[in-house]
PDB file of N, CA and C in Angstrom:
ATOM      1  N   UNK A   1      -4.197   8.346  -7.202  1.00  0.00           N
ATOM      2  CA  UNK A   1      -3.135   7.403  -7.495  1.00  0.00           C
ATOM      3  C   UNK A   1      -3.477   6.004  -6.987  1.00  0.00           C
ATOM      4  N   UNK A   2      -3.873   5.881  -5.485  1.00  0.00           N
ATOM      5  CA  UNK A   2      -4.379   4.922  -5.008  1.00  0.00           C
ATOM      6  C   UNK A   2      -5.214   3.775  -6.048  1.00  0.00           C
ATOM      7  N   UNK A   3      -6.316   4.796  -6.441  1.00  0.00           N
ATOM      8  CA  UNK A   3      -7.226   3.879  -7.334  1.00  0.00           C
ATOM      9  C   UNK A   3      -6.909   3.344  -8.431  1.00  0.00           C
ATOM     10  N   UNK A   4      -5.995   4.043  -9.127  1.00  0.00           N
ATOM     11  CA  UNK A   4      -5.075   3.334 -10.055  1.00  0.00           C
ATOM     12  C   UNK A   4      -4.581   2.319 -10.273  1.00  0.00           C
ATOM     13  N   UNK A   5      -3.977   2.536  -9.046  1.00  0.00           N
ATOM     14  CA  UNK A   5      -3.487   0.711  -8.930  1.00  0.00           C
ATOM     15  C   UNK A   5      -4.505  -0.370  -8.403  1.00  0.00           C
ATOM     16  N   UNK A   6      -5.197   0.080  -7.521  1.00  0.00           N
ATOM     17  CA  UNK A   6      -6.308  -0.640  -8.052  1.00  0.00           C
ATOM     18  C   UNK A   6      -6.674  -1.399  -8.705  1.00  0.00           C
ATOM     19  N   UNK A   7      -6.678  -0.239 -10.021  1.00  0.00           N
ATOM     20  CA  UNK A   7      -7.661  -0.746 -11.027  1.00  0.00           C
ATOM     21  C   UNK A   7      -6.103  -1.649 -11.953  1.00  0.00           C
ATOM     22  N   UNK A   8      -5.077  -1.309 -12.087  1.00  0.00           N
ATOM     23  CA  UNK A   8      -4.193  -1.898 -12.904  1.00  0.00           C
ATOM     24  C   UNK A   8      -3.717  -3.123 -12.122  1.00  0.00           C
ATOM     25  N   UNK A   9      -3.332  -2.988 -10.502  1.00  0.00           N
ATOM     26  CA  UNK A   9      -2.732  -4.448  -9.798  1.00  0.00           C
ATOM     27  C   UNK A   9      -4.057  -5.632  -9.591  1.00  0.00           C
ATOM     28  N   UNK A  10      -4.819  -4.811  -9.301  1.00  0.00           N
ATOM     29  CA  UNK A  10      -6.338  -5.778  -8.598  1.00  0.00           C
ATOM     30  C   UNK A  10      -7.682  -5.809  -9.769  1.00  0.00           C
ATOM     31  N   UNK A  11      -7.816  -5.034 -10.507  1.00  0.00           N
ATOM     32  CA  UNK A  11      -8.820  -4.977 -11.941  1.00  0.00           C
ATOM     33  C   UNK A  11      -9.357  -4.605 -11.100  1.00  0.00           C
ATOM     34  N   UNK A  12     -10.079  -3.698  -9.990  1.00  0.00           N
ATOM     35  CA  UNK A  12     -10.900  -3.805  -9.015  1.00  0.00           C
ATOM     36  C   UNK A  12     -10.743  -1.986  -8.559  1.00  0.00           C
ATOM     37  N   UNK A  13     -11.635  -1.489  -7.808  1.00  0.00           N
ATOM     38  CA  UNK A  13     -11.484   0.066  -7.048  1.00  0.00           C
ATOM     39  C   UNK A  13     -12.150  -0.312  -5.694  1.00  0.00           C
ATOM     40  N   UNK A  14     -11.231   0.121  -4.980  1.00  0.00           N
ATOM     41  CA  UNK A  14     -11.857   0.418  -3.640  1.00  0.00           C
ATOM     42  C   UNK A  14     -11.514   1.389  -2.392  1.00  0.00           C
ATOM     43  N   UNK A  15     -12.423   2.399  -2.559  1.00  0.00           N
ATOM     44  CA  UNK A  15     -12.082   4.012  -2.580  1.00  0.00           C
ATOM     45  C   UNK A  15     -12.387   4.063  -0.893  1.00  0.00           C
ATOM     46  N   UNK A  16     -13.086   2.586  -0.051  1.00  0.00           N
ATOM     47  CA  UNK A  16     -13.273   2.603   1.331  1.00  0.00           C
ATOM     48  C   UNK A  16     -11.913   2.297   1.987  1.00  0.00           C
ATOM     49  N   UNK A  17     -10.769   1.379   1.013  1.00  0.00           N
ATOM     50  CA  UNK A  17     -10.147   1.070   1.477  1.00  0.00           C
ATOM     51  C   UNK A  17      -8.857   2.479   2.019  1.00  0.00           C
ATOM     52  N   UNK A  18      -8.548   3.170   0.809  1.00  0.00           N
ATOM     53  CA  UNK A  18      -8.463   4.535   0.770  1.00  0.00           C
ATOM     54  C   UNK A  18      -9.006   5.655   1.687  1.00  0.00           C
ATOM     55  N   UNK A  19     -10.064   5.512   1.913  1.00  0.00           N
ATOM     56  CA  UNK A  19     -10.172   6.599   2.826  1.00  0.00           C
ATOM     57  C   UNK A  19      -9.979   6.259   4.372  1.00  0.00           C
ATOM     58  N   UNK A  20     -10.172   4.730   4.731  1.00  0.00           N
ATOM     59  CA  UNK A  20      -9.801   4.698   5.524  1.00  0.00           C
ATOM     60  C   UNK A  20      -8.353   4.665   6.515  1.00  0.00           C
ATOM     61  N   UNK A  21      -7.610   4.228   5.356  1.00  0.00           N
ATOM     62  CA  UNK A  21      -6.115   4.779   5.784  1.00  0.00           C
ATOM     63  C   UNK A  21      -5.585   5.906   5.614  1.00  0.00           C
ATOM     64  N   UNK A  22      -6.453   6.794   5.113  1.00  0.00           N
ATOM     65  CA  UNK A  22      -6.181   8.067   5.116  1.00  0.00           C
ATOM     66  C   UNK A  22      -6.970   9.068   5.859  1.00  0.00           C
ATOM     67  N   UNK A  23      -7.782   8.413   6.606  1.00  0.00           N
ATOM     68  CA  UNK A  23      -9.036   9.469   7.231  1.00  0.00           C
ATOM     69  C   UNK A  23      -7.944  10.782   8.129  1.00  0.00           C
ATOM     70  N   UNK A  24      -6.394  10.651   8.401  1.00  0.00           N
ATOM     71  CA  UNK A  24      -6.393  11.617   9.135  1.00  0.00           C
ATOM     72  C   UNK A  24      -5.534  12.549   8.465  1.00  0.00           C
ATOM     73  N   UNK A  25      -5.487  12.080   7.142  1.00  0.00           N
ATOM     74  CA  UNK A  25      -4.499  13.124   6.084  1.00  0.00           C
ATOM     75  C   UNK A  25      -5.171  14.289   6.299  1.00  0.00           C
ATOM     76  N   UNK A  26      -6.422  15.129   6.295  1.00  0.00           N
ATOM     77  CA  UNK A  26      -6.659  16.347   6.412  1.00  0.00           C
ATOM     78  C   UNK A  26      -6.597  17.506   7.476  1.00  0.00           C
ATOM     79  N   UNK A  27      -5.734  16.290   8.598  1.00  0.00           N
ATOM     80  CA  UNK A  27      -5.581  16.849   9.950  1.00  0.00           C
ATOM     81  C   UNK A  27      -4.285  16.863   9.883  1.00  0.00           C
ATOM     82  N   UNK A  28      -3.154  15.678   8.908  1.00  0.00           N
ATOM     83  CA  UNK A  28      -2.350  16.069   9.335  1.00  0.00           C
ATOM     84  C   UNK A  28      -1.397  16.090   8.438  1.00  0.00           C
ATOM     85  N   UNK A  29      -2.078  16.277   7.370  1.00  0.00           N
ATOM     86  CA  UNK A  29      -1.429  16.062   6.190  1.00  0.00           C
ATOM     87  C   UNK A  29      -0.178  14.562   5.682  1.00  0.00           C
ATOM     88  N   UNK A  30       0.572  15.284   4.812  1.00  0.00           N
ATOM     89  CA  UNK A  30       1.259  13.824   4.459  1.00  0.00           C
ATOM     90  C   UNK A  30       1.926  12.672   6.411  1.00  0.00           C
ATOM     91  N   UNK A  31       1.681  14.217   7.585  1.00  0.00           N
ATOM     92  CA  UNK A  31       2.422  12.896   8.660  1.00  0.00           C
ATOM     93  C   UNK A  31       1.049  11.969   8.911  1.00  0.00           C
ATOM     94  N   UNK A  32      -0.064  12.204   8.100  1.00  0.00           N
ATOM     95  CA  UNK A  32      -1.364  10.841   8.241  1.00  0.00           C
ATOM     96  C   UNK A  32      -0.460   9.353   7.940  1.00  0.00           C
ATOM     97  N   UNK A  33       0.551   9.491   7.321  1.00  0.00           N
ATOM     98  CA  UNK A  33       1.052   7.873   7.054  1.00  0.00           C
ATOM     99  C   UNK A  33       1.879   7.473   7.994  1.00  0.00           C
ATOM    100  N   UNK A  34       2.240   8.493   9.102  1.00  0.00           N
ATOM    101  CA  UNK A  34       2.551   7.011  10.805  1.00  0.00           C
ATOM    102  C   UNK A  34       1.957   7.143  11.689  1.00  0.00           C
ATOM    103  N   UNK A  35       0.465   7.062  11.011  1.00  0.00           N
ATOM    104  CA  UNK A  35      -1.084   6.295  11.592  1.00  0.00           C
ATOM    105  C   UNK A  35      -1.460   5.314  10.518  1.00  0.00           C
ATOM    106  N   UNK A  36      -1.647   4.091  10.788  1.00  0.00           N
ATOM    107  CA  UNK A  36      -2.007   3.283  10.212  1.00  0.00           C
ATOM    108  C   UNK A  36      -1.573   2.657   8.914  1.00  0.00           C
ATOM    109  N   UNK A  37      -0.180   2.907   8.548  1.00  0.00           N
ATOM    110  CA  UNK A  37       0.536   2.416   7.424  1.00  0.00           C
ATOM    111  C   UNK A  37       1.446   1.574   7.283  1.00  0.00           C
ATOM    112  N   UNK A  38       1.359   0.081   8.092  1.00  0.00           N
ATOM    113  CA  UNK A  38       2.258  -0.153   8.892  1.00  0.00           C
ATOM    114  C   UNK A  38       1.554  -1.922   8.180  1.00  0.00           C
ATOM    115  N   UNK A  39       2.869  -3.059   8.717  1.00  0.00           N
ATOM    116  CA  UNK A  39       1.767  -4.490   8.841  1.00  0.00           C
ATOM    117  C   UNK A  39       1.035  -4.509   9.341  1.00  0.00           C
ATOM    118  N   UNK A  40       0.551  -4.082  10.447  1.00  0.00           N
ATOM    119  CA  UNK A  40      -0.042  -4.270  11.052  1.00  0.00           C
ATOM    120  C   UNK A  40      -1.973  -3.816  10.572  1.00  0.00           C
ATOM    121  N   UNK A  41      -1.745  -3.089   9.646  1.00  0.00           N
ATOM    122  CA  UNK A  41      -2.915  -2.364   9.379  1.00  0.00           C
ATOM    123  C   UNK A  41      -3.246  -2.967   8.078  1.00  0.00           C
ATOM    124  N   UNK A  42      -2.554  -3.861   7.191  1.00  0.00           N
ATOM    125  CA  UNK A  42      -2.748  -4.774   6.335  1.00  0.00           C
ATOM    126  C   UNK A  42      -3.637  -6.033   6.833  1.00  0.00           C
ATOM    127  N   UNK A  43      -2.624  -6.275   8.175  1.00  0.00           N
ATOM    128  CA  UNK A  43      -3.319  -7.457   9.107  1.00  0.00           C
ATOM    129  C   UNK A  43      -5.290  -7.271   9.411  1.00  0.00           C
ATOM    130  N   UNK A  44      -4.865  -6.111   9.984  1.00  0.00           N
ATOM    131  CA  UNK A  44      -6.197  -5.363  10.139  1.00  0.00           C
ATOM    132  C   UNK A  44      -7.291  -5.457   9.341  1.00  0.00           C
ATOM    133  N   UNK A  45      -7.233  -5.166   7.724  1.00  0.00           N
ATOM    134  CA  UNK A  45      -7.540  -5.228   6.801  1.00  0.00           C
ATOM    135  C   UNK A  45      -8.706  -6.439   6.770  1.00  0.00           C
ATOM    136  N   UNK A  46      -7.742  -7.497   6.503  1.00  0.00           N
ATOM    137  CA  UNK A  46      -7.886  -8.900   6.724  1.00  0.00           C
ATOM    138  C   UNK A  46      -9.062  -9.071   7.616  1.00  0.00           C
ATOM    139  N   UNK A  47      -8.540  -9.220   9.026  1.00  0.00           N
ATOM    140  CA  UNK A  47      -9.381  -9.462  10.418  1.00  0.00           C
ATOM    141  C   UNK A  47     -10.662  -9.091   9.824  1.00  0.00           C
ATOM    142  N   UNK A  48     -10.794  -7.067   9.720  1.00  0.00           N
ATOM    143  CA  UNK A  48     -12.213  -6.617   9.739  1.00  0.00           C
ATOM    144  C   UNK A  48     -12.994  -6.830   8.750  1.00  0.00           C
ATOM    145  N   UNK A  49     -12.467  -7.365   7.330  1.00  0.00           N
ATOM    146  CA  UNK A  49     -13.401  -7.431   6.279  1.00  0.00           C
ATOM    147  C   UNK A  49     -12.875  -8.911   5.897  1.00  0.00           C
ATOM    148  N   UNK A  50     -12.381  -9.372   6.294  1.00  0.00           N
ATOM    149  CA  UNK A  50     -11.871 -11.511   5.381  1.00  0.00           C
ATOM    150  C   UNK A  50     -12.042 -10.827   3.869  1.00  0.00           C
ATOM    151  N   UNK A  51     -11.771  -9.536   3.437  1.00  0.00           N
ATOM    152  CA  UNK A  51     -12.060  -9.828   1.981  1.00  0.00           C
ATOM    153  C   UNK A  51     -10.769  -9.911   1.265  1.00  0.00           C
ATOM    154  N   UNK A  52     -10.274 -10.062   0.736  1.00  0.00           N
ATOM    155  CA  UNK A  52      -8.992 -10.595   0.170  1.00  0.00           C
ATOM    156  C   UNK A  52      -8.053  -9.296  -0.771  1.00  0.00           C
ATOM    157  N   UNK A  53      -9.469  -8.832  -1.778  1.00  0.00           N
ATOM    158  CA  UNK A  53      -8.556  -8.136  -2.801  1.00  0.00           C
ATOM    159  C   UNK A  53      -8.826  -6.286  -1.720  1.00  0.00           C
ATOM    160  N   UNK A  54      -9.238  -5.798  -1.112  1.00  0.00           N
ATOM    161  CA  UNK A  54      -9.247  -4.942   0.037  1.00  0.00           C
ATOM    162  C   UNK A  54      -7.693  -5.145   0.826  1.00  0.00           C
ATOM    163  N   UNK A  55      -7.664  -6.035   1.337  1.00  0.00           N
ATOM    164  CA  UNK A  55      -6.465  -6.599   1.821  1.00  0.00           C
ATOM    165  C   UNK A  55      -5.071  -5.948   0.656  1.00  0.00           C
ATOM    166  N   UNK A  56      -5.430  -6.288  -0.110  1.00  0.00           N
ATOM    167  CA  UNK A  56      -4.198  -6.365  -0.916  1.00  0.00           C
ATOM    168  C   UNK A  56      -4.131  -4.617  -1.257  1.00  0.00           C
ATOM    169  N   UNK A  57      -5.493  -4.050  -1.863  1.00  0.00           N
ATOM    170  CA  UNK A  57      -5.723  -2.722  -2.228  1.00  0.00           C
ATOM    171  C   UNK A  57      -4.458  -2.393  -0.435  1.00  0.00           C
ATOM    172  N   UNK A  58      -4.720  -2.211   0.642  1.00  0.00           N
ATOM    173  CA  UNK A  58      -4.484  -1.613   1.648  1.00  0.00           C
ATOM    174  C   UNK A  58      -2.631  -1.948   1.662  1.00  0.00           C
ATOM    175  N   UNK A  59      -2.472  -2.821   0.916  1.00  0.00           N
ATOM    176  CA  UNK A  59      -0.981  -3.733   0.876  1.00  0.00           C
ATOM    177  C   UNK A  59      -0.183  -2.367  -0.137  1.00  0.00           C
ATOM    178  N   UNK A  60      -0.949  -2.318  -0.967  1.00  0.00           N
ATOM    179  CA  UNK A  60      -0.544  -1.315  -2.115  1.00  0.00           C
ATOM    180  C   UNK A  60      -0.408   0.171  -1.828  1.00  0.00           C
ATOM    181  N   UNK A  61      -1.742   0.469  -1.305  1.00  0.00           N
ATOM    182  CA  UNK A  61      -1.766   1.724  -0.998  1.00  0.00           C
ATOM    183  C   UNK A  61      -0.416   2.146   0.156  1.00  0.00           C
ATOM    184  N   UNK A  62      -0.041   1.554   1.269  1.00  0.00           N
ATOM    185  CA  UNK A  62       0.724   1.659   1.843  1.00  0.00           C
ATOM    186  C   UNK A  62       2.266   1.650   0.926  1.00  0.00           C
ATOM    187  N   UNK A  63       2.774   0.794   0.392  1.00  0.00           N
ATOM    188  CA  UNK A  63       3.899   0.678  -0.593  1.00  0.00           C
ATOM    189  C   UNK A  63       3.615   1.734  -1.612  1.00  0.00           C
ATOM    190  N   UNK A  64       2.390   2.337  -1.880  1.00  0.00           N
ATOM    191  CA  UNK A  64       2.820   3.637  -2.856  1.00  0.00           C
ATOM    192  C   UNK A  64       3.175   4.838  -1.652  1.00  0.00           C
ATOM    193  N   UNK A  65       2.682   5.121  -1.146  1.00  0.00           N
ATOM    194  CA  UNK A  65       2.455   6.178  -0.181  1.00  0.00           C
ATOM    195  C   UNK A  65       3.691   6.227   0.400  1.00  0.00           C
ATOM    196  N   UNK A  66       4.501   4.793   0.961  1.00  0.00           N
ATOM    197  CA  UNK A  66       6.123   5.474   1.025  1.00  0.00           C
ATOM    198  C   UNK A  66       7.009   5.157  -0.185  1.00  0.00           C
ATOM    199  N   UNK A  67       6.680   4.857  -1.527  1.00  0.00           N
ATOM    200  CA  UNK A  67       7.711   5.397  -2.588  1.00  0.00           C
ATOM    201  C   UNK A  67       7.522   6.845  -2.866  1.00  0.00           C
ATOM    202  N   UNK A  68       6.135   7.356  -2.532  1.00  0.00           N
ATOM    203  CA  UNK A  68       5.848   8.441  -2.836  1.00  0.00           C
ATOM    204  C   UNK A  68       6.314   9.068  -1.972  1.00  0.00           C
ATOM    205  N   UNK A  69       6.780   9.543  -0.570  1.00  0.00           N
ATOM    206  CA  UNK A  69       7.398  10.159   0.377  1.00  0.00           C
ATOM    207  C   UNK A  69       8.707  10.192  -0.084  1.00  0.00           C
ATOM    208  N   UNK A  70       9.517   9.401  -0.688  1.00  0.00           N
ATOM    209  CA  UNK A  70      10.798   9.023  -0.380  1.00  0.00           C
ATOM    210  C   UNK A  70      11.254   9.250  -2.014  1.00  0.00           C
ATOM    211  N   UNK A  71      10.229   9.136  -3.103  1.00  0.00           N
ATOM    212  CA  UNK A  71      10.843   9.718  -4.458  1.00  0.00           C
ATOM    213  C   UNK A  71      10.012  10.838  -5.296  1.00  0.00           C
ATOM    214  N   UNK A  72       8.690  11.532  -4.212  1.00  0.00           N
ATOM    215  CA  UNK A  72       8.075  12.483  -4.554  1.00  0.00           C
ATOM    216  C   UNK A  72       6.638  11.845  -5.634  1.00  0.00           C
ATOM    217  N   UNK A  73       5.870  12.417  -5.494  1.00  0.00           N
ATOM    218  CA  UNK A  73       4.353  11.580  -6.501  1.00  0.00           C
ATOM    219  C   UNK A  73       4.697  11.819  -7.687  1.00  0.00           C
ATOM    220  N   UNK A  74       6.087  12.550  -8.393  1.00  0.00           N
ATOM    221  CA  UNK A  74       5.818  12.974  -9.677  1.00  0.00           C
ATOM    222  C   UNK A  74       6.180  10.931 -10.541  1.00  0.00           C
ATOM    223  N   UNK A  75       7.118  10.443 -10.066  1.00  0.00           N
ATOM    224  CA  UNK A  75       7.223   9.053 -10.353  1.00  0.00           C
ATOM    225  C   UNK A  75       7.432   7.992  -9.552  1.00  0.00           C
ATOM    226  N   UNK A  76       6.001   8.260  -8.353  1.00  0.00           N
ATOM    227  CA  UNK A  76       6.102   6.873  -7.765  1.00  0.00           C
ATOM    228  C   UNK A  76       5.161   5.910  -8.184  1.00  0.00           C
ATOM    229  N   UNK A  77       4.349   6.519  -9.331  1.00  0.00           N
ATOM    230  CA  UNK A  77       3.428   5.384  -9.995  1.00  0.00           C
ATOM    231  C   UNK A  77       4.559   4.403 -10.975  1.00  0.00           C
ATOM    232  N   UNK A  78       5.468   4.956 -11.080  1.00  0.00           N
ATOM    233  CA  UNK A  78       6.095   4.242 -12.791  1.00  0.00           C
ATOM    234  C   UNK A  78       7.124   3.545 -11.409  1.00  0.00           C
ATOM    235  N   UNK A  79       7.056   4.208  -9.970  1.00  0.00           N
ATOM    236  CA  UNK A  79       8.189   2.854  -9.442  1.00  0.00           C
ATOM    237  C   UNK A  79       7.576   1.667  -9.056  1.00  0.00           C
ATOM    238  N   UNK A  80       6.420   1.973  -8.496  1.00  0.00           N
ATOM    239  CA  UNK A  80       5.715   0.721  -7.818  1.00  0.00           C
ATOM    240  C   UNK A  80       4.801  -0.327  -9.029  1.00  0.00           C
ATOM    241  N   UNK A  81       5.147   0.162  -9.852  1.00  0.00           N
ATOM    242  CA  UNK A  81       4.697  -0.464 -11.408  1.00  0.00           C
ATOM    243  C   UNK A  81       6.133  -1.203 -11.736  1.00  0.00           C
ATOM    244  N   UNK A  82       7.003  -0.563 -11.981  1.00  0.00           N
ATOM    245  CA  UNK A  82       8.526  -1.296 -12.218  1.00  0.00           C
ATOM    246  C   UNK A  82       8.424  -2.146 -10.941  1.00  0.00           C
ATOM    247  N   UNK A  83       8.057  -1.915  -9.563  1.00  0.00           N
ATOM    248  CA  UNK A  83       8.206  -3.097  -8.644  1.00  0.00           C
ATOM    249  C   UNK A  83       7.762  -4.072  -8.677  1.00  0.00           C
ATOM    250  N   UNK A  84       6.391  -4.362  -9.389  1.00  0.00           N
ATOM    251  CA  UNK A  84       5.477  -5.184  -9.547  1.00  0.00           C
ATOM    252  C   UNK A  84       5.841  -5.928 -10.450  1.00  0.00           C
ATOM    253  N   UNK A  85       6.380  -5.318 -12.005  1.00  0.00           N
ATOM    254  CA  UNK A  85       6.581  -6.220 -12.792  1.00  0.00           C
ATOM    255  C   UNK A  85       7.948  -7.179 -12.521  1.00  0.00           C
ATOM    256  N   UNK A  86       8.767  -6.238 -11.564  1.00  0.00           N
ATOM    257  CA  UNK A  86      10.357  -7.367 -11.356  1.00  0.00           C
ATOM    258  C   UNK A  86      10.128  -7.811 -10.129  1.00  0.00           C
ATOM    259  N   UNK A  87       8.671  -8.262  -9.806  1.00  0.00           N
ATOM    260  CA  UNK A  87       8.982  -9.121  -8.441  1.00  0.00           C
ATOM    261  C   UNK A  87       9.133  -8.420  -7.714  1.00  0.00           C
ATOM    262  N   UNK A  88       9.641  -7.200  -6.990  1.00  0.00           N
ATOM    263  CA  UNK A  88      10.299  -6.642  -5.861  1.00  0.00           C
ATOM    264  C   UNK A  88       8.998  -6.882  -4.954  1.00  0.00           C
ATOM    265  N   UNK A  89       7.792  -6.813  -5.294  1.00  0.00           N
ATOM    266  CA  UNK A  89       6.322  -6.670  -4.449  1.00  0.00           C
ATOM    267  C   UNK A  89       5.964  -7.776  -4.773  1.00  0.00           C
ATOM    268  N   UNK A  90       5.043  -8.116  -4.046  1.00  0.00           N
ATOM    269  CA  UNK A  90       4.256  -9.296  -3.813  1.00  0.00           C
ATOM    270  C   UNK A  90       3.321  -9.031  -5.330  1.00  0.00           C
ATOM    271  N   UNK A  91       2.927  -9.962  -5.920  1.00  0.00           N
ATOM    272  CA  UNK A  91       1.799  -9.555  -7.131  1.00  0.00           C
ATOM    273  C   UNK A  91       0.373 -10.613  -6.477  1.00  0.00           C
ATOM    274  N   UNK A  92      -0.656  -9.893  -6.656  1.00  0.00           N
ATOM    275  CA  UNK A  92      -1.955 -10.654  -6.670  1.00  0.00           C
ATOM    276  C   UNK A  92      -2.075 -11.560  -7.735  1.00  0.00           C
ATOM    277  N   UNK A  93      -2.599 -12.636  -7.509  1.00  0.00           N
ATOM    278  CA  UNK A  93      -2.647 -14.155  -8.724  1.00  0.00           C
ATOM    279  C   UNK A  93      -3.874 -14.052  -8.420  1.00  0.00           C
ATOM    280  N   UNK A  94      -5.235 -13.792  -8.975  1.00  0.00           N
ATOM    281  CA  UNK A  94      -6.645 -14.044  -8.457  1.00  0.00           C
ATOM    282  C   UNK A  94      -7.032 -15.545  -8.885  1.00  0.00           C
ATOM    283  N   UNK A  95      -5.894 -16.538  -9.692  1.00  0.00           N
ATOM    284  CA  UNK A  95      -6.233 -17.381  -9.673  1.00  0.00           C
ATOM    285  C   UNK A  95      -5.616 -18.627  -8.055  1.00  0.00           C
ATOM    286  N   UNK A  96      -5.377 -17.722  -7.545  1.00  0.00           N
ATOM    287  CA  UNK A  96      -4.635 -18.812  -6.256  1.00  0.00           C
ATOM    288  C   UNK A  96      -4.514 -17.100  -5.635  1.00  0.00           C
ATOM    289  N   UNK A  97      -5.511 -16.636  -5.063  1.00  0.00           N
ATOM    290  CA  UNK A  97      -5.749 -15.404  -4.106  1.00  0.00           C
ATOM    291  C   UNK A  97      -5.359 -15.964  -2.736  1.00  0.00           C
ATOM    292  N   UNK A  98      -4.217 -15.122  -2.439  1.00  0.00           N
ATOM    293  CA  UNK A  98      -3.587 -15.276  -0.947  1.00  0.00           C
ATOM    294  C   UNK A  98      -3.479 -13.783  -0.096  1.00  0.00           C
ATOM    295  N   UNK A  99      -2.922 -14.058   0.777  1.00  0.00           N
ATOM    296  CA  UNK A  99      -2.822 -12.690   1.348  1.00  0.00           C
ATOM    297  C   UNK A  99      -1.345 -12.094   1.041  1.00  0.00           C
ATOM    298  N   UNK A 100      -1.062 -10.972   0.708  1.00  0.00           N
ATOM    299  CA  UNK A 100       0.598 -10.933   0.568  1.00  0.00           C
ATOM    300  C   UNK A 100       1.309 -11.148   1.777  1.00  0.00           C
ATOM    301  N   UNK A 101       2.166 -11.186   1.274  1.00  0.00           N
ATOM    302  CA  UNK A 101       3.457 -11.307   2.389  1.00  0.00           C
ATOM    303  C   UNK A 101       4.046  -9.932   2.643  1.00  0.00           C
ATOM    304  N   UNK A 102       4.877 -10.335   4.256  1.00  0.00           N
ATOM    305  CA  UNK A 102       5.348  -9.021   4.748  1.00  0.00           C
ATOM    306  C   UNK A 102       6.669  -8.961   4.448  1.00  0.00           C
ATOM    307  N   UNK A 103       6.850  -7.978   3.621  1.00  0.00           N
ATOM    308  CA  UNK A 103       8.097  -7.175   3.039  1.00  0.00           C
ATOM    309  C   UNK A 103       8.456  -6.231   3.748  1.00  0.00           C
ATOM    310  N   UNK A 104       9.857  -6.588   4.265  1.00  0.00           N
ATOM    311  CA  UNK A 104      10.628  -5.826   5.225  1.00  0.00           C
ATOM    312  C   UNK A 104      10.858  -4.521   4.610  1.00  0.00           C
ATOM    313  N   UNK A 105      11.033  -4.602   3.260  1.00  0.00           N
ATOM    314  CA  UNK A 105      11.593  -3.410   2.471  1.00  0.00           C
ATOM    315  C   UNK A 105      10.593  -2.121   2.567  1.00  0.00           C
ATOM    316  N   UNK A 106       9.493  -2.822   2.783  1.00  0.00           N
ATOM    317  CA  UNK A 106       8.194  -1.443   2.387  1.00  0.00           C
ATOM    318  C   UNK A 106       7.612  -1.512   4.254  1.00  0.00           C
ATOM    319  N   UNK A 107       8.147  -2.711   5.120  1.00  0.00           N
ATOM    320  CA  UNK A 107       7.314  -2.626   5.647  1.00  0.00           C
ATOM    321  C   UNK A 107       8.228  -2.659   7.424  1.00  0.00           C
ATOM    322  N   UNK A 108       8.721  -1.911   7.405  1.00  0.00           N
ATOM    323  CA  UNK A 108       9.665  -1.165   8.279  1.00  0.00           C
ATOM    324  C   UNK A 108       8.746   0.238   9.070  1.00  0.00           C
ATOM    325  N   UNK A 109       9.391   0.440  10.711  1.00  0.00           N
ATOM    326  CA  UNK A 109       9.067   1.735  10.977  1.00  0.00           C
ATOM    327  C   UNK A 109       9.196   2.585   9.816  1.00  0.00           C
ATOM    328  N   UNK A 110       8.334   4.001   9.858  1.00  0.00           N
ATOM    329  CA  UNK A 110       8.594   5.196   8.803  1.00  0.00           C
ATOM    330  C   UNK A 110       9.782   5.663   9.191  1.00  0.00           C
ATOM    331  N   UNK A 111      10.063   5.827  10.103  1.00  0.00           N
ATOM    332  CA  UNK A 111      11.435   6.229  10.357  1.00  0.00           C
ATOM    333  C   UNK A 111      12.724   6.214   9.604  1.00  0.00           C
ATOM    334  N   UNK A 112      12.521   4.554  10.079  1.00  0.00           N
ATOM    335  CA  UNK A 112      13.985   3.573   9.563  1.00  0.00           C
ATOM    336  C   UNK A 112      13.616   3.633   7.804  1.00  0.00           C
ATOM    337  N   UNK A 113      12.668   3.864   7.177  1.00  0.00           N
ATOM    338  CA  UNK A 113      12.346   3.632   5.728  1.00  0.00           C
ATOM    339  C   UNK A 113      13.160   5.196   5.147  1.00  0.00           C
ATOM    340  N   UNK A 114      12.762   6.290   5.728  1.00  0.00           N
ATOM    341  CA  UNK A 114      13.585   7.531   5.441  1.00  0.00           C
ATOM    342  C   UNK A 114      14.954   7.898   5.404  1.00  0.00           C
ATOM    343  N   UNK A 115      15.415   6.926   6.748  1.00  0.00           N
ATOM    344  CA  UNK A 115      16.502   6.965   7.257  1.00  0.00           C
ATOM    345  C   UNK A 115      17.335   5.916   6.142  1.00  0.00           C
ATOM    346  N   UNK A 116      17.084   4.766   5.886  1.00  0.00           N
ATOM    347  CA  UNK A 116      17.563   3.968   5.210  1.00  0.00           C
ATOM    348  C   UNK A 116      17.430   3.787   3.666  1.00  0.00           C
ATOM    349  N   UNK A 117      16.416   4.059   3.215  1.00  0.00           N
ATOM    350  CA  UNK A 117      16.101   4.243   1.846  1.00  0.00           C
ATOM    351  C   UNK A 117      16.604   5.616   1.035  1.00  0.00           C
TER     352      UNK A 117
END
């Protein structure tokens, strides 16, 4: 799913960015996303690689991963696609490439996102 968007938000795949926010899904399954799914790990992103569209891949992957907790994988591709096209998410412009912005909505403790959403 990850790469998907990818390839549809960024024209781009990047399957390092992916595994690395997920390196502990096989230990701990879906609770791998309150390790490293957070702003802070977007920030991160940034710092360790300055690469821009990585950054954003890691922006995404996180915002699917909790629509997908919270409305199941069968349609969290068609939500975070409906988010993109009405604005609700930040969209990549590769002609004026920035870093996104932090969205309270996606980018809350996991907790408070379960609890509140």
């Amino acid at each position: 799913m990850h790469r998907n968007i990818d390839r549809l938000f960024l024209d781009g795949d990047y399957p390092e960015v992916h595994s690395d926010l997920d390196m502990w899904s096989t230990v701990l399954q879906s609770d791998h996303r309150r390790i490293y799914h957070d702003w802070k790990a977007v920030v991160t992103f940034w710092r360790n690689t300055n690469d821009i569209l990585k950054t954003w891949s890691a922006y995404y992957h996180i915002i699917l991963d909790k629509i997908s907790e919270k409305y199941g994988k069968e349609c969290c591709l068609a939500i975070i696609i409906e988010k993109y096209r009405d604005g609700s998410i930040d969209q990549f412009d590769p002609e004026n490439p920035e870093l996104p912005e932090w969205t309270g909505e996606f980018f809350i403790d996991w907790e408070d996102w379960n609890d509140e959403n």
